[in-house]
Protein backbone atom coordinates (compact mmCIF):
# COMPACT_ATOMS: atom_id res chain seq x y z
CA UNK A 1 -10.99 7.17 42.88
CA UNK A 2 -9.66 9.36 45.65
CA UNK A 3 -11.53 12.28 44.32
CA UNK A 4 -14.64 10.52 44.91
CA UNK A 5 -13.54 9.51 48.46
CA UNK A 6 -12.79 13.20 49.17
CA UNK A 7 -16.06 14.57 47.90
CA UNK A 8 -18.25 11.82 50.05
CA UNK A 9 -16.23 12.44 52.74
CA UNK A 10 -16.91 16.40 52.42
CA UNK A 11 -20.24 16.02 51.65
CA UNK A 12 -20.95 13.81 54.87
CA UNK A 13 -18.88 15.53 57.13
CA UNK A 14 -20.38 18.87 55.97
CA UNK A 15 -23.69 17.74 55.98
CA UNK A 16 -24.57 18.89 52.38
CA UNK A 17 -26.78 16.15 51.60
CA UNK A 18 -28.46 18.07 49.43
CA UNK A 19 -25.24 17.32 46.67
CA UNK A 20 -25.55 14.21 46.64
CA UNK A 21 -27.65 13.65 43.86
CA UNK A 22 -25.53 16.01 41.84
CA UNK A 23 -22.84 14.54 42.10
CA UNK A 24 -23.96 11.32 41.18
CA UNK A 25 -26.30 12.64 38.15
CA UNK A 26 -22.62 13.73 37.11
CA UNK A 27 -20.93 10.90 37.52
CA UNK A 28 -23.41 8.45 35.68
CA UNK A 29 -23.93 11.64 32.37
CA UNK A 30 -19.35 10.87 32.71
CA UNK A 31 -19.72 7.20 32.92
CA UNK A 32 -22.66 7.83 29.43
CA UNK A 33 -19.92 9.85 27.83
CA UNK A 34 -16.95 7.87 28.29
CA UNK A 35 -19.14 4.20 27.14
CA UNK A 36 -20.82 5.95 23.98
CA UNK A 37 -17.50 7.39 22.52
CA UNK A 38 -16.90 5.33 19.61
CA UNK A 39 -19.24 2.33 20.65
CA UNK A 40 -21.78 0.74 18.88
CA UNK A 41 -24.40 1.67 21.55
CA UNK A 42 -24.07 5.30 20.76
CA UNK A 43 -27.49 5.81 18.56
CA UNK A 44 -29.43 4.02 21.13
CA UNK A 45 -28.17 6.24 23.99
CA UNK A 46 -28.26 9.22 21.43
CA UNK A 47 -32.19 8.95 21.20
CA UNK A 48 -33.05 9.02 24.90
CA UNK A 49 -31.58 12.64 25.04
């Protein structure tokens, strides 16, 4: 959770506001990744893409 602390803290201090969605596109297509492996949500998640 630090990581993500650092990288806000970059991005605001830097100004590069322009990241921001980015990073959080990446962090919610993780968070996808790491709930469908193995769950029984998988094929329903698997269709939208």
């Amino acid at each position: 959770m630090s990581f993500l602390r650092e990288i806000t803290e970059f991005l605001l201090a830097r100004k590069k506001y322009w990241l921001i969605p980015i990073v959080v596109m990446m962090v919610v297509m993780g968070g996808l990744v790491v709930l469908t492996k193995g769950s029984a949500v998988a094929p329903f998640i698997y269709t939208l893409f």
